[in-house]
C-alpha atoms as a PDB file:
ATOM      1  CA  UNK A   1     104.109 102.068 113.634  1.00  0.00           C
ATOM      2  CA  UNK A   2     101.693 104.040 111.907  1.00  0.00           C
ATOM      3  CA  UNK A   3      99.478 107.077 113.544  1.00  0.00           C
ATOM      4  CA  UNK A   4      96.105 108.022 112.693  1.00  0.00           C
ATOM      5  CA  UNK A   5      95.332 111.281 111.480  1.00  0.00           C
ATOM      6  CA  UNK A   6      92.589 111.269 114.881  1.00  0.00           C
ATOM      7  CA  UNK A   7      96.108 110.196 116.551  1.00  0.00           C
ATOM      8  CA  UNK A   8      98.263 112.515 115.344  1.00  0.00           C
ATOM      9  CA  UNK A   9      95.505 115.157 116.196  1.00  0.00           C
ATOM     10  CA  UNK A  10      95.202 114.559 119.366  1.00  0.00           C
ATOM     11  CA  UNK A  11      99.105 114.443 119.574  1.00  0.00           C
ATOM     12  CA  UNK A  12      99.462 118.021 118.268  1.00  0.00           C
ATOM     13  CA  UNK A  13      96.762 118.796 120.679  1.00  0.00           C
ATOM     14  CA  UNK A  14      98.378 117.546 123.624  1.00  0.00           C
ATOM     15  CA  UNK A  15     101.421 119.165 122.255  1.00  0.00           C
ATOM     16  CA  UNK A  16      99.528 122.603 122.552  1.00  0.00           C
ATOM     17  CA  UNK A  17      98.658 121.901 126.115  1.00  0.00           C
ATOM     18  CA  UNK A  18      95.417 120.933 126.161  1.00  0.00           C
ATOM     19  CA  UNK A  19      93.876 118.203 128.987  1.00  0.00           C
ATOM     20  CA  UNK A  20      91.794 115.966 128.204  1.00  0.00           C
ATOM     21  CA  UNK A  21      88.948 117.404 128.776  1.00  0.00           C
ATOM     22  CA  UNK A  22      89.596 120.078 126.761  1.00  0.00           C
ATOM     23  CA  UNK A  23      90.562 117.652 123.507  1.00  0.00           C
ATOM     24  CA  UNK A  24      87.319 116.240 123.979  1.00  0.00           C
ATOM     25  CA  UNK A  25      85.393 119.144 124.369  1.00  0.00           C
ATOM     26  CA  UNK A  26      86.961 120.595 120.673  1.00  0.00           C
ATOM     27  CA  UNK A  27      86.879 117.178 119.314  1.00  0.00           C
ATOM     28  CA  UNK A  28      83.416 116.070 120.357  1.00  0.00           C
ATOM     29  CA  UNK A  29      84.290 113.132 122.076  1.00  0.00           C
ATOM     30  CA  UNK A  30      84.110 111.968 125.548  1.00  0.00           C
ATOM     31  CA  UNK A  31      87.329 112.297 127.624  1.00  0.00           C
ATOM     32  CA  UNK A  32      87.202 108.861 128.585  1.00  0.00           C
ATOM     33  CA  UNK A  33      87.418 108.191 124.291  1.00  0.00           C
ATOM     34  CA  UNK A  34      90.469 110.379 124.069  1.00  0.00           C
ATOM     35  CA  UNK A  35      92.170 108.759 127.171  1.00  0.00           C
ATOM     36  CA  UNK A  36      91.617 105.249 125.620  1.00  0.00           C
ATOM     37  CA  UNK A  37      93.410 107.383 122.290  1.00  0.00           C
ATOM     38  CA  UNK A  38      96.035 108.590 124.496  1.00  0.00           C
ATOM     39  CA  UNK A  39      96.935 105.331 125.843  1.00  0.00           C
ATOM     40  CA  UNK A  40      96.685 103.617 122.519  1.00  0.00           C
ATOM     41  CA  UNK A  41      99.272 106.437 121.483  1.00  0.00           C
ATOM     42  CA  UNK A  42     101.569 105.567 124.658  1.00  0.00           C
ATOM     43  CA  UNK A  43     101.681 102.302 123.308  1.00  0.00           C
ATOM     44  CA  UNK A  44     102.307 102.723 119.828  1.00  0.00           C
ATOM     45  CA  UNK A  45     105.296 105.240 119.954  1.00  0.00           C
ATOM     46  CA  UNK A  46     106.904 102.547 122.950  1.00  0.00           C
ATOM     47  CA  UNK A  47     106.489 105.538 125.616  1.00  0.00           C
ATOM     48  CA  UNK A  48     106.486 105.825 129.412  1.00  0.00           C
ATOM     49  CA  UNK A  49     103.815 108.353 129.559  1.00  0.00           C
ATOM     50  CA  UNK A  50     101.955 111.132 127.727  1.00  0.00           C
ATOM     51  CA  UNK A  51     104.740 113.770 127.775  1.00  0.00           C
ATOM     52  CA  UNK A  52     107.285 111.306 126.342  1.00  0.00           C
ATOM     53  CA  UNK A  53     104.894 109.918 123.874  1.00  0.00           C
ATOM     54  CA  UNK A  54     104.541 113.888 122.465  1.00  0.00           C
ATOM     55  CA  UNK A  55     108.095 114.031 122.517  1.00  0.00           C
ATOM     56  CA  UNK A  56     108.871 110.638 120.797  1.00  0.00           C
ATOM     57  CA  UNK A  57     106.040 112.082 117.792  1.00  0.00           C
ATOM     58  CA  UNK A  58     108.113 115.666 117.599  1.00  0.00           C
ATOM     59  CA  UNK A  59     111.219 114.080 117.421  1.00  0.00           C
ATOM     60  CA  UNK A  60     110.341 111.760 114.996  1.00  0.00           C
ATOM     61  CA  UNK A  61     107.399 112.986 112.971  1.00  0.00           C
ATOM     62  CA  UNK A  62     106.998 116.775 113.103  1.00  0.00           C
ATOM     63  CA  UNK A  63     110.010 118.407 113.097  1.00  0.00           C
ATOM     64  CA  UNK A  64     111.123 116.242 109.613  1.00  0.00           C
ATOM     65  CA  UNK A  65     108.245 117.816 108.305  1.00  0.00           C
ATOM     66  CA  UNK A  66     108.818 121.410 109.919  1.00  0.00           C
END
């Protein structure tokens, strides 16, 4: 499973707090465009929902390269 660096992005993003709206607003994007990226994401890391999808990428891609 391989992230995109828009993915991984929007990951760290997420992982900052920010809502949707808010990604898409710094990202100039709709939110509907980062919800479709957020539930590509869900999918890809095998998650349940957003939070554990940000805690499947910290626990397995950015604290090995913290």
């Amino acid at each position: 499973m391989k992230l995109s660096a828009r993915e991984i992005q929007i990951l760290e993003l997420l992982c900052d707090g920010y809502s949707d709206k808010e990604i898409a607003k710094k990202l100039k994007n709709s939110p509907r465009t980062i919800q479709t990226h957020i539930t590509r994401l869900i999918l890809k890391l095998n998650a349940r929902n957003r939070t554990a999808a940000v805690a499947v990428y910290l626990r397995k891609y950015a604290i090995k390269f913290a």
